[in-house]
C-alpha atoms as a PDB file:
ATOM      1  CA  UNK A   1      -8.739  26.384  -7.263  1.00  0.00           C
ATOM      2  CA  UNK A   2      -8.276  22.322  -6.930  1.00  0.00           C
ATOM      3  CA  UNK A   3      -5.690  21.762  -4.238  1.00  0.00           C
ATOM      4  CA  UNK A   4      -2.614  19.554  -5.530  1.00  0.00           C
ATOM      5  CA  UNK A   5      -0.092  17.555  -3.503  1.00  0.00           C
ATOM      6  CA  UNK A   6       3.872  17.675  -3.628  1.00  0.00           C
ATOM      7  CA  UNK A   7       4.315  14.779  -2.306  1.00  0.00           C
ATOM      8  CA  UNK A   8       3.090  11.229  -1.525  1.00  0.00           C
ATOM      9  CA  UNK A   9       2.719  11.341   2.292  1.00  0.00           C
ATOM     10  CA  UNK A  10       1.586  14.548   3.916  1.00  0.00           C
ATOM     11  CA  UNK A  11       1.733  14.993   8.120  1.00  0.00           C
ATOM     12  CA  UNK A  12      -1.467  15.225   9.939  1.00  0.00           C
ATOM     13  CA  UNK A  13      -0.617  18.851  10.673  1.00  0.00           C
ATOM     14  CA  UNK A  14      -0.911  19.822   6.829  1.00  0.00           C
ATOM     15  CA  UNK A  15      -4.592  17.533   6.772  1.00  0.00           C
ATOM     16  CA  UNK A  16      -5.865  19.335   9.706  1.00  0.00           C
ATOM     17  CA  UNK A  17      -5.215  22.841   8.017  1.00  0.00           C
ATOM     18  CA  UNK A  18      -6.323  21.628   4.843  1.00  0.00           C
ATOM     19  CA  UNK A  19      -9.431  19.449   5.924  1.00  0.00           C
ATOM     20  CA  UNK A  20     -11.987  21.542   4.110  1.00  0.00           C
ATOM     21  CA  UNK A  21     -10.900  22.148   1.140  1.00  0.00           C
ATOM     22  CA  UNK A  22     -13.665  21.590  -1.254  1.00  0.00           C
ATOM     23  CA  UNK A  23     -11.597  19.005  -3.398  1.00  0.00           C
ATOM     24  CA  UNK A  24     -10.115  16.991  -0.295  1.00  0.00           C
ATOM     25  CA  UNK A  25     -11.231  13.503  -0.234  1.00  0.00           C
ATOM     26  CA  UNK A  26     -10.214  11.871   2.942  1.00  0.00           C
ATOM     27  CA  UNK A  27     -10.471   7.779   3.314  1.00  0.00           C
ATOM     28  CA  UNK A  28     -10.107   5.684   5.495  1.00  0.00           C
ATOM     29  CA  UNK A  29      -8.305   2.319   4.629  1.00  0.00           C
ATOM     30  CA  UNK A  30     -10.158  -0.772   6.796  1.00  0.00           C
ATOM     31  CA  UNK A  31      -8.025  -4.053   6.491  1.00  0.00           C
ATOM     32  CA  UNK A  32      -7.308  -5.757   9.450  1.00  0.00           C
ATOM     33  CA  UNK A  33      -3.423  -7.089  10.147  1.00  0.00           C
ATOM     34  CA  UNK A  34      -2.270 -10.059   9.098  1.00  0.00           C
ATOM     35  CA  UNK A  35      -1.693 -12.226  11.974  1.00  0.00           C
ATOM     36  CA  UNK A  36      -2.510  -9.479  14.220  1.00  0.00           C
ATOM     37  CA  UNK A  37      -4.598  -9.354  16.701  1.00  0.00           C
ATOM     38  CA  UNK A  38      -8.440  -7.816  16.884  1.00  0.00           C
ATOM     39  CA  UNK A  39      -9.681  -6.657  13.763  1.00  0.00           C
ATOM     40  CA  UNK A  40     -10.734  -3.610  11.580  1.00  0.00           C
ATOM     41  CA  UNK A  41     -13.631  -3.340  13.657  1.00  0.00           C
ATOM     42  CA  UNK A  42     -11.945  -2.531  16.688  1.00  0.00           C
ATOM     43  CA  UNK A  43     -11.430   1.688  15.481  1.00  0.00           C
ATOM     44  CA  UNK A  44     -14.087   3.108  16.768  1.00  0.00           C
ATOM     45  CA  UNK A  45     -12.645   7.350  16.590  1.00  0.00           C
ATOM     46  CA  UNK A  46     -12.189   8.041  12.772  1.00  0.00           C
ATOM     47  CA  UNK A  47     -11.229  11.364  11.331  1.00  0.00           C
ATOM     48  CA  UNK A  48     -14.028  14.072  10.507  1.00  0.00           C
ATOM     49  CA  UNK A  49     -14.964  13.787   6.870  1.00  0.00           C
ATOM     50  CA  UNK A  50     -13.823  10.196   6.294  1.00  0.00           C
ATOM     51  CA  UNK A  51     -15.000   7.704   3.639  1.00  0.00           C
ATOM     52  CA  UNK A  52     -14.464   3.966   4.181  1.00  0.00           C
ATOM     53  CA  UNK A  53     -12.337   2.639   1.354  1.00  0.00           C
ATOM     54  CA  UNK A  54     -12.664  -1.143   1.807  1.00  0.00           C
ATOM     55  CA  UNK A  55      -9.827  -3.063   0.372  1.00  0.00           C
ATOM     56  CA  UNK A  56     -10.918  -6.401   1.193  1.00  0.00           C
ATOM     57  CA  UNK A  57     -14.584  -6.712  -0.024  1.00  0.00           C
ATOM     58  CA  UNK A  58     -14.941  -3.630  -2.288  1.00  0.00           C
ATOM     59  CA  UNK A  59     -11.147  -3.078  -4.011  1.00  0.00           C
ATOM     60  CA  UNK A  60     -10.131  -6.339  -4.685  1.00  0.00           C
ATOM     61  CA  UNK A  61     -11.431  -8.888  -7.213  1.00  0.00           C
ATOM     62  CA  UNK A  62     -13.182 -11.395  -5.104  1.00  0.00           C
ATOM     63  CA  UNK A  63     -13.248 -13.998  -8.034  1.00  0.00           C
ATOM     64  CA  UNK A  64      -9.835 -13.899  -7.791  1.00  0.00           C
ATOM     65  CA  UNK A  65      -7.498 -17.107  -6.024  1.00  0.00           C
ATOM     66  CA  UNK A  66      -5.685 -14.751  -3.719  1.00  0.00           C
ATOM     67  CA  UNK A  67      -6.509 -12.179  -1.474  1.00  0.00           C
ATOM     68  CA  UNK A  68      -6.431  -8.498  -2.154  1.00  0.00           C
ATOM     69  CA  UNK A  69      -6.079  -9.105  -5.790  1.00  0.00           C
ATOM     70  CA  UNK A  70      -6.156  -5.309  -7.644  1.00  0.00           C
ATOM     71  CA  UNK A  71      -9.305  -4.861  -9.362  1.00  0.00           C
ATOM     72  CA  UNK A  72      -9.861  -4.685 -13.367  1.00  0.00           C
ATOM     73  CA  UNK A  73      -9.043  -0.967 -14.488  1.00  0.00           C
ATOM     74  CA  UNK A  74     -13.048  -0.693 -14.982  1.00  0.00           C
ATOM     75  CA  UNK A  75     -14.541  -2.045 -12.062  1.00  0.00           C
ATOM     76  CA  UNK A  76     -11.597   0.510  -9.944  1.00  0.00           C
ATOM     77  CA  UNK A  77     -13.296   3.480 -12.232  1.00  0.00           C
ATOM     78  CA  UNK A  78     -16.720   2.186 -11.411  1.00  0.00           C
ATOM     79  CA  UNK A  79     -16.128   1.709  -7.224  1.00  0.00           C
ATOM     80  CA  UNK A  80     -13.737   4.979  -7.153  1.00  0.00           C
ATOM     81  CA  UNK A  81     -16.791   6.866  -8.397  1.00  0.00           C
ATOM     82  CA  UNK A  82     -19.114   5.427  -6.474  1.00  0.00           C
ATOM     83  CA  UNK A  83     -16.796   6.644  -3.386  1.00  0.00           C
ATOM     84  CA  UNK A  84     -17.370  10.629  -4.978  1.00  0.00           C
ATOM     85  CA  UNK A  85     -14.041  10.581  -6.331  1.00  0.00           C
ATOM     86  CA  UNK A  86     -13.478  12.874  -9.067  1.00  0.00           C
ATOM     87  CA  UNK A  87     -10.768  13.871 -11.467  1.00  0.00           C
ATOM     88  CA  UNK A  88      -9.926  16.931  -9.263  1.00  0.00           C
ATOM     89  CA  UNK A  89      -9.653  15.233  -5.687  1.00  0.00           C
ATOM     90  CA  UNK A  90      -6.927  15.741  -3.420  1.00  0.00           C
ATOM     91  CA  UNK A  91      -6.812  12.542  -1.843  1.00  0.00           C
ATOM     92  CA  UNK A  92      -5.772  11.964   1.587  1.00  0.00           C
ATOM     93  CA  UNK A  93      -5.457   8.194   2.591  1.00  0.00           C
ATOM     94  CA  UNK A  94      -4.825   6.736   6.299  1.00  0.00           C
ATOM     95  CA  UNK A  95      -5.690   3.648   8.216  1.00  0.00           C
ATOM     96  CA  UNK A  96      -5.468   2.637  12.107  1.00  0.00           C
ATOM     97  CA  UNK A  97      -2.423   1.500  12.070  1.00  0.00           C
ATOM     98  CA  UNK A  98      -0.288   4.233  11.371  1.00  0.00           C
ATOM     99  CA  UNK A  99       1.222   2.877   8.070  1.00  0.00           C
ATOM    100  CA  UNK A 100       0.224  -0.292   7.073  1.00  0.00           C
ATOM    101  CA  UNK A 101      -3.100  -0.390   4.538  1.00  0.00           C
ATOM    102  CA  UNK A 102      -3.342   3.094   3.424  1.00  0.00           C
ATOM    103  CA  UNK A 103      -0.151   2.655   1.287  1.00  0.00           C
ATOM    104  CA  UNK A 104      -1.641  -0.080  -0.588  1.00  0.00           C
ATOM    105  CA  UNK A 105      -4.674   2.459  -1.477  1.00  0.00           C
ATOM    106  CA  UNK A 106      -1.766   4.876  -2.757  1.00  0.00           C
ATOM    107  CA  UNK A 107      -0.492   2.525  -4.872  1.00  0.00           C
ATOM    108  CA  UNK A 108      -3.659   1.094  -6.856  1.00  0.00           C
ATOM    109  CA  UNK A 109      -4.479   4.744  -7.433  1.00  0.00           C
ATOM    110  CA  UNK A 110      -1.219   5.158  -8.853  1.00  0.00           C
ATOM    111  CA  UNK A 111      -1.372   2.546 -10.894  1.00  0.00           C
ATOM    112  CA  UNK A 112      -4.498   3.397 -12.101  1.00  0.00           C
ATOM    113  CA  UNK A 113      -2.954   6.354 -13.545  1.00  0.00           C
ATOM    114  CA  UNK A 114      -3.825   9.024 -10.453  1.00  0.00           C
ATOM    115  CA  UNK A 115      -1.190  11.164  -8.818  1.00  0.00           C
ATOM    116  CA  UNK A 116      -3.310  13.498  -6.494  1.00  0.00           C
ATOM    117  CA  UNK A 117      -3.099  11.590  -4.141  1.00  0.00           C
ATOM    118  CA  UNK A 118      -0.853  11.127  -0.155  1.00  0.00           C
ATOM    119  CA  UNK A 119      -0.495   8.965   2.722  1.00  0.00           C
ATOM    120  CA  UNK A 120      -1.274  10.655   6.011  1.00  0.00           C
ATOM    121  CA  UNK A 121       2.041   9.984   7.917  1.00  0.00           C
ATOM    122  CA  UNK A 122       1.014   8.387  11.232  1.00  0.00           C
ATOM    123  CA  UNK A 123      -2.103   8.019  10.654  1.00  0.00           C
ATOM    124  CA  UNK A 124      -5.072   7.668  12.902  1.00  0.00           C
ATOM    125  CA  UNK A 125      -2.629   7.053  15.894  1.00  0.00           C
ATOM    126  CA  UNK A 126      -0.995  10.561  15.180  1.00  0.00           C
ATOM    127  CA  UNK A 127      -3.979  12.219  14.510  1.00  0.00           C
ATOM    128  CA  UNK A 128      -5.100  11.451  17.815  1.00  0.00           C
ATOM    129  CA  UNK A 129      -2.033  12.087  19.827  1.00  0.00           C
ATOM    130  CA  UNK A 130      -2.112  15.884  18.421  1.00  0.00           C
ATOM    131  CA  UNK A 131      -5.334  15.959  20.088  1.00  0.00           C
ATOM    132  CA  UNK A 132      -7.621  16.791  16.921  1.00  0.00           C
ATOM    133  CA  UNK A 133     -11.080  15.942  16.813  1.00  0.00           C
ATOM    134  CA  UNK A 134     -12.105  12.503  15.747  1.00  0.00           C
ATOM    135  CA  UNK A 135     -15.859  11.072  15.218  1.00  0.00           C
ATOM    136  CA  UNK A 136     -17.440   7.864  15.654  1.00  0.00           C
ATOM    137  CA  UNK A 137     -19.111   7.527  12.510  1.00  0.00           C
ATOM    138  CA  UNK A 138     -17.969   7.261   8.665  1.00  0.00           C
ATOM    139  CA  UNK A 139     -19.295   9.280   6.422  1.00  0.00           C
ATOM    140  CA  UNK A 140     -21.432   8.012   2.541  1.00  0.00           C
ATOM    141  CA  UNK A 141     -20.706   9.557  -0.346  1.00  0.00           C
ATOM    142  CA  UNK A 142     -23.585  11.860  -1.464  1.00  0.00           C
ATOM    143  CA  UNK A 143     -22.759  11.988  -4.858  1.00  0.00           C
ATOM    144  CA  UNK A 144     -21.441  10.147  -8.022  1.00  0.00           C
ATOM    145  CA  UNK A 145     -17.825  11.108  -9.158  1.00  0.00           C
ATOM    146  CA  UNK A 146     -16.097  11.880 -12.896  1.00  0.00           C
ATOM    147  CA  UNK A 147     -13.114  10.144 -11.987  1.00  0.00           C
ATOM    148  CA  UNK A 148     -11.260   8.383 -14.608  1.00  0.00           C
ATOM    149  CA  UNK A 149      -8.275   5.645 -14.944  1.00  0.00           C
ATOM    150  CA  UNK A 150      -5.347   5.597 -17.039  1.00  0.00           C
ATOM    151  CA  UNK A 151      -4.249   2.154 -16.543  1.00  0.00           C
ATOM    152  CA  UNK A 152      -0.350   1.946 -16.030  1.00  0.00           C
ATOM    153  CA  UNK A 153       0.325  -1.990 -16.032  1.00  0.00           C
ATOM    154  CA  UNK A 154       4.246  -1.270 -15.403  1.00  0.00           C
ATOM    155  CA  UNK A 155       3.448  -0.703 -12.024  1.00  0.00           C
ATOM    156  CA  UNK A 156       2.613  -4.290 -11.252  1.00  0.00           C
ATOM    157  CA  UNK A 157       4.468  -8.215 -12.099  1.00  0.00           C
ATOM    158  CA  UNK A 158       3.042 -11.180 -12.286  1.00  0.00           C
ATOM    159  CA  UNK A 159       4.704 -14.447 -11.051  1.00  0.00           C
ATOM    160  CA  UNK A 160       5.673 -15.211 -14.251  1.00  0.00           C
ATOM    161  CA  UNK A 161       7.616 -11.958 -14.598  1.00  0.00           C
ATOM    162  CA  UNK A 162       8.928 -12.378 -11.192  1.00  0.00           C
ATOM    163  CA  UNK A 163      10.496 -15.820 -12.402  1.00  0.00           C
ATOM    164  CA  UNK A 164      11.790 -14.407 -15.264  1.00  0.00           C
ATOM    165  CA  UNK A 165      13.431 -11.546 -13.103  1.00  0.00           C
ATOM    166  CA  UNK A 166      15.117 -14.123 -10.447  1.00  0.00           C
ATOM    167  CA  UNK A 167      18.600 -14.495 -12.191  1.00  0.00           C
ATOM    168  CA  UNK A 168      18.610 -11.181 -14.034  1.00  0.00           C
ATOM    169  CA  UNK A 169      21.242  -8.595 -12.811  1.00  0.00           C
ATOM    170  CA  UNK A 170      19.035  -5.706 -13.304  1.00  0.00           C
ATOM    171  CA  UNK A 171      16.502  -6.411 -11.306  1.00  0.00           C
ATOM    172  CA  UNK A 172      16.204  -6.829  -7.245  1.00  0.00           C
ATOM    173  CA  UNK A 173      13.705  -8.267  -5.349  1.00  0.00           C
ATOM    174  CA  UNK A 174      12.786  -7.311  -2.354  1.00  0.00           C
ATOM    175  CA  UNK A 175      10.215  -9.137   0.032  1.00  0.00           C
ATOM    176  CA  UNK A 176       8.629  -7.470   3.015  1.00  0.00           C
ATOM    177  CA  UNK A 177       7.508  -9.736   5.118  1.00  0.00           C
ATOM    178  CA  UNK A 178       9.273 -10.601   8.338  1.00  0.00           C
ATOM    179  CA  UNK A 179      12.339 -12.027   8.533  1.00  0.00           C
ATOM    180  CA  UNK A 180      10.897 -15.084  10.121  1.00  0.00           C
ATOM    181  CA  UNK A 181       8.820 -15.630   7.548  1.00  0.00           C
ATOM    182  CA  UNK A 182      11.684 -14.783   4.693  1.00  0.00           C
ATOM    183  CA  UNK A 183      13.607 -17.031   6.190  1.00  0.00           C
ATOM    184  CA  UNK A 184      10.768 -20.068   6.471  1.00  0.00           C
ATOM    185  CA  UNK A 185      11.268 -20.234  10.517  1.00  0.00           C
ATOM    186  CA  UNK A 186       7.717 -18.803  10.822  1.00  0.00           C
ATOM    187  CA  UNK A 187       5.058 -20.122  10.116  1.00  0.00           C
ATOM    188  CA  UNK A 188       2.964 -18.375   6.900  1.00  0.00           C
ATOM    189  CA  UNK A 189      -0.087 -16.927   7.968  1.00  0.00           C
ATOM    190  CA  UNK A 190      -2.627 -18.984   5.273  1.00  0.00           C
ATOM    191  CA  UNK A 191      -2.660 -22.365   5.098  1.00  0.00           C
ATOM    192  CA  UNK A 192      -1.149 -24.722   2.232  1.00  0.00           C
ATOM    193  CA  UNK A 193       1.641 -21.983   1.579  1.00  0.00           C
ATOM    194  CA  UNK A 194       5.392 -22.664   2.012  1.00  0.00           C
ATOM    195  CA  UNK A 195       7.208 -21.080   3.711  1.00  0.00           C
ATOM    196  CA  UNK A 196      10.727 -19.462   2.629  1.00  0.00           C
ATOM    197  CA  UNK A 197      11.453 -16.632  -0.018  1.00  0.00           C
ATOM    198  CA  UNK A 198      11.971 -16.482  -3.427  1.00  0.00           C
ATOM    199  CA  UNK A 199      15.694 -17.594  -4.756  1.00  0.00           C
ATOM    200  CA  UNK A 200      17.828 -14.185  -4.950  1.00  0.00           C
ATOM    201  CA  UNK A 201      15.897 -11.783  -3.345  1.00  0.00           C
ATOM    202  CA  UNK A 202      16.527  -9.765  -0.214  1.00  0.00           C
ATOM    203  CA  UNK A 203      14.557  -9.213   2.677  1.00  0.00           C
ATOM    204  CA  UNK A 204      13.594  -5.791   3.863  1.00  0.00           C
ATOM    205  CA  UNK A 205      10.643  -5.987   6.615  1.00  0.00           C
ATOM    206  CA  UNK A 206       8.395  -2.987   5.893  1.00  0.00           C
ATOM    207  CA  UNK A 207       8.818  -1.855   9.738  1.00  0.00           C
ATOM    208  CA  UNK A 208      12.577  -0.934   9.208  1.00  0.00           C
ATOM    209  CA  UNK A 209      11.064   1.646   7.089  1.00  0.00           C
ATOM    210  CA  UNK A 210       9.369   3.362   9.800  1.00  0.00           C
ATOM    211  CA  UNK A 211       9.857   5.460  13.318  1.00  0.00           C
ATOM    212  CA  UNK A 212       7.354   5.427  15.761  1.00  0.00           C
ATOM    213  CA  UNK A 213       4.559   4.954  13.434  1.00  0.00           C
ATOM    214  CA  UNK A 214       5.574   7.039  10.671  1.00  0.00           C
ATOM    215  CA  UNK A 215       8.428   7.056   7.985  1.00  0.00           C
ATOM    216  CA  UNK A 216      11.728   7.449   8.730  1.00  0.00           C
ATOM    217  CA  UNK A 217      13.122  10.860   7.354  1.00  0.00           C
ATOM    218  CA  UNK A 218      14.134  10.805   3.657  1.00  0.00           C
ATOM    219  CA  UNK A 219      17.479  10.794   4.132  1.00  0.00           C
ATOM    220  CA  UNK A 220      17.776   7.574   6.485  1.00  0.00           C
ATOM    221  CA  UNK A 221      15.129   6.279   3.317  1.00  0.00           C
ATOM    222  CA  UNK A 222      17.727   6.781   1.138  1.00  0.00           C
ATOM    223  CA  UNK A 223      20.206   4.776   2.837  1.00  0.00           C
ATOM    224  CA  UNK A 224      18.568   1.887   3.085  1.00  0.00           C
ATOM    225  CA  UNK A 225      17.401   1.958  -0.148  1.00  0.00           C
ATOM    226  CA  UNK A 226      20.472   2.977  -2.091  1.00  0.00           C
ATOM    227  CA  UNK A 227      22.462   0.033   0.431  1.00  0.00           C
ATOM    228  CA  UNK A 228      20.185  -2.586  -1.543  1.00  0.00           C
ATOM    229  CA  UNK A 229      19.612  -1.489  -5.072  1.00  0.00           C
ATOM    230  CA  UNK A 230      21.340   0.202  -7.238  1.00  0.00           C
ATOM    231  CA  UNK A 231      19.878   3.844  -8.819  1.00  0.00           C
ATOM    232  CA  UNK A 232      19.894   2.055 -12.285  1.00  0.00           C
ATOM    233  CA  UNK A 233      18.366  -1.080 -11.286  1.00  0.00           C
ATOM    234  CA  UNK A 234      14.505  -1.901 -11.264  1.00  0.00           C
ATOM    235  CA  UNK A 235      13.241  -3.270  -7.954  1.00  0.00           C
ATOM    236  CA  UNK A 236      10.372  -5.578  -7.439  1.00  0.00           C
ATOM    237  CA  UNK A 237       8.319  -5.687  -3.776  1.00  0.00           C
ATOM    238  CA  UNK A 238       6.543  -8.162  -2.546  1.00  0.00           C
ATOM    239  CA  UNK A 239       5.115  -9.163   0.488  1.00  0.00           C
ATOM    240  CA  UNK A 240       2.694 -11.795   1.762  1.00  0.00           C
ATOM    241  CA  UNK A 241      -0.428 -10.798  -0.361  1.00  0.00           C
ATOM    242  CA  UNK A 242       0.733  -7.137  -1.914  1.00  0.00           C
ATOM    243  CA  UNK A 243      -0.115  -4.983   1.315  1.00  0.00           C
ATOM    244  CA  UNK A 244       2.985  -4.261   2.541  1.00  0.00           C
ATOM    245  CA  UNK A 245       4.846  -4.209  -0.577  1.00  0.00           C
ATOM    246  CA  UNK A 246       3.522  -1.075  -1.352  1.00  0.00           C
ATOM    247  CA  UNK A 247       4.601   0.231   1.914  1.00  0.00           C
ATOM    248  CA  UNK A 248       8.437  -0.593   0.629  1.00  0.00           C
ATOM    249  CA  UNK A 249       6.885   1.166  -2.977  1.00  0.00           C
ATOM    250  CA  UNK A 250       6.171   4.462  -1.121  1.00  0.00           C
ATOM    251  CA  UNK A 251       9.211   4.099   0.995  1.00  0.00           C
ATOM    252  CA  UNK A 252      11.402   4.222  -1.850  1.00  0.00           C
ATOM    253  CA  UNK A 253       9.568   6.816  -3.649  1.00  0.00           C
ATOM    254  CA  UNK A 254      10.084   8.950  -0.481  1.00  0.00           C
ATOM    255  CA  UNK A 255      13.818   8.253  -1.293  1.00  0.00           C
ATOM    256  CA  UNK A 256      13.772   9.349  -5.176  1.00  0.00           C
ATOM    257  CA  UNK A 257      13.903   5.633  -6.301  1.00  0.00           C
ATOM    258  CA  UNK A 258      11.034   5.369  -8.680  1.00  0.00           C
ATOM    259  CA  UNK A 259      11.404   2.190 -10.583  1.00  0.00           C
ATOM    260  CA  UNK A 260       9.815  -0.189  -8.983  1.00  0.00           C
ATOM    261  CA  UNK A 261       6.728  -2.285  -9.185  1.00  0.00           C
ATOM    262  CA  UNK A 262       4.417  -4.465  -6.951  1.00  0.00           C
ATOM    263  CA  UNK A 263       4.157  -8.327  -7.401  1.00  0.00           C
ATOM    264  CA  UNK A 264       0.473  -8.424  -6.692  1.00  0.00           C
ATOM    265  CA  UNK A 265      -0.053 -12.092  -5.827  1.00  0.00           C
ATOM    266  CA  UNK A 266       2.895 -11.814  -3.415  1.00  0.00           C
ATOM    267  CA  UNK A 267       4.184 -14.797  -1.319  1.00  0.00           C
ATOM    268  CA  UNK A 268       0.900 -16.178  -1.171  1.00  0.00           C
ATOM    269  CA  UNK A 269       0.321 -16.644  -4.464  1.00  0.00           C
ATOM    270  CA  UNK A 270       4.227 -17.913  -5.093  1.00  0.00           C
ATOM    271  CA  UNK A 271       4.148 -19.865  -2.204  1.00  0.00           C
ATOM    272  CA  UNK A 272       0.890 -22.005  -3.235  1.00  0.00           C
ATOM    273  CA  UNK A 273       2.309 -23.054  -6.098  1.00  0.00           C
ATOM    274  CA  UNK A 274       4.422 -25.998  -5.874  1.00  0.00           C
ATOM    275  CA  UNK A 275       5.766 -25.496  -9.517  1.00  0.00           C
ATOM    276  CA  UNK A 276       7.742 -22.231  -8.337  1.00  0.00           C
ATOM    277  CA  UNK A 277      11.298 -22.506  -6.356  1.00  0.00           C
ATOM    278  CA  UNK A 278      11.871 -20.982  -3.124  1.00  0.00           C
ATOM    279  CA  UNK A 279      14.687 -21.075  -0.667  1.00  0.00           C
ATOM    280  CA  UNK A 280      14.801 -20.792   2.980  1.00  0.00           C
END
């Protein structure tokens, strides 16, 4: 019997139990972080039975203008089942960080109309400080998958939408970035882009979602949340190039607020274009 998820983050207890299940699909999520230091390369210890799911050369449309841009509904299909994934998986997602990437991987499944699938809470770093095994080496798919999308283009805005959104009363946006950056005092990461935030919207770093490398429990979730937006109001994240956003996405879907979606192009996108207004 296919093993299905009750939630969208599951604890590294619950993996290592479930590890070898034969429809578990665990991946790991390589992106290095923005205006960190080192680089994806530098995780050497990966956990057993791990394929690499690269957002940065193999997930995102390259012919794109801005990074990380979500791949066409067929070409996600076509790389998804190159990966083994089928319409059965159980899908386990983590990166090196503890939360950072592996959201992000949650979220274009999701939107690509697949619900089997979590966020390992932690991550590699709590994965390791249990003390379970690790290995040095990723795995390759063996086979081809059936796996299938069911495109669900609510779950993502474009800049046009956001613009349209800025002085409507029903809808909040909320950026992710640091408040540094929000605010324009830092400067942005990529060259040629403004700094500042987007006229109305409210800043909500991604980190004050989490504790020690994990989410915060649901109900402390649900305060924050609820504080900003109301239950009957759509939210919109964004971040600096739709990363993180999704990490305020699963946050709030943690909490029970579900209507949401990601502004893809994020601050980098708005923040190239001179046409669009920001404030600082």
């Amino acid at each position: 019997m296919s093993l299905l998820l009750n939630s969208p983050i599951v604890s590294v207890d619950w993996l290592h139990d479930h590890l070898h299940e034969p429809n578990v699909v665990v991946l790991y999520s390589s992106l290095k972080k923005v205006g960190g230091k080192g680089s994806a390369d530098d995780f050497h210890e990966f956990i057993p039975n791990s394929l690499e799911i690269d957002i940065k050369s193999q997930f995102s449309d390259l012919t794109a203008d801005f990074p990380n841009t979500l791949l066409s509904p067929e070409f996600f299909q076509e790389r998804a089942q190159s990966l083994g994934i089928n319409a059965d998986s159980c899908i386990v997602v983590y990166d090196g960080y503890g939360i950072y990437s592996a959201p992000r991987v949650w979220w274009m499944f999701q939107i690509m109309g697949f619900r089997n699938i979590a966020v390992l809470d932690g991550g590699l770093p709590e994965w390791i400080s249990k003390g379970y095994a690790t290995t040095t080496k990723l795995e390759t798919s063996k086979q081809q998958g059936n796996f299938k999308v069911d495109f669900n283009p609510a779950l993502m805005v474009s800049y046009q939408e956001v613009l349209k959104a800025l002085n409507q009363k029903d809808i909040c946006i909320a950026d992710a970035r640091s408040i540094g950056r929000f605010f324009g005092i830092d400067p942005e990461p990529r060259q040629g882009v403004r700094g500042g935030h987007m006229p109305n919207a409210i800043s909500l770093p991604y980190g004050e979602l989490l504790q020690d490398g994990k989410f915060k429990p649901k109900d402390e979730l649900k305060s924050i949340f609820f504080s900003i937006f109301n239950r009957d109001k759509k939210a919109i994240f964004s971040c600096g190039t739709g990363v993180t956003a999704c990490v305020l996405g699963l946050g709030a879907t943690l909490a029970g607020y579900n209507q949401f979606a990601i502004y893809d192009g994020s601050w980098t996108e708005w923040g190239s274009l001179d046409e669009l207004p920001i404030e600082k």
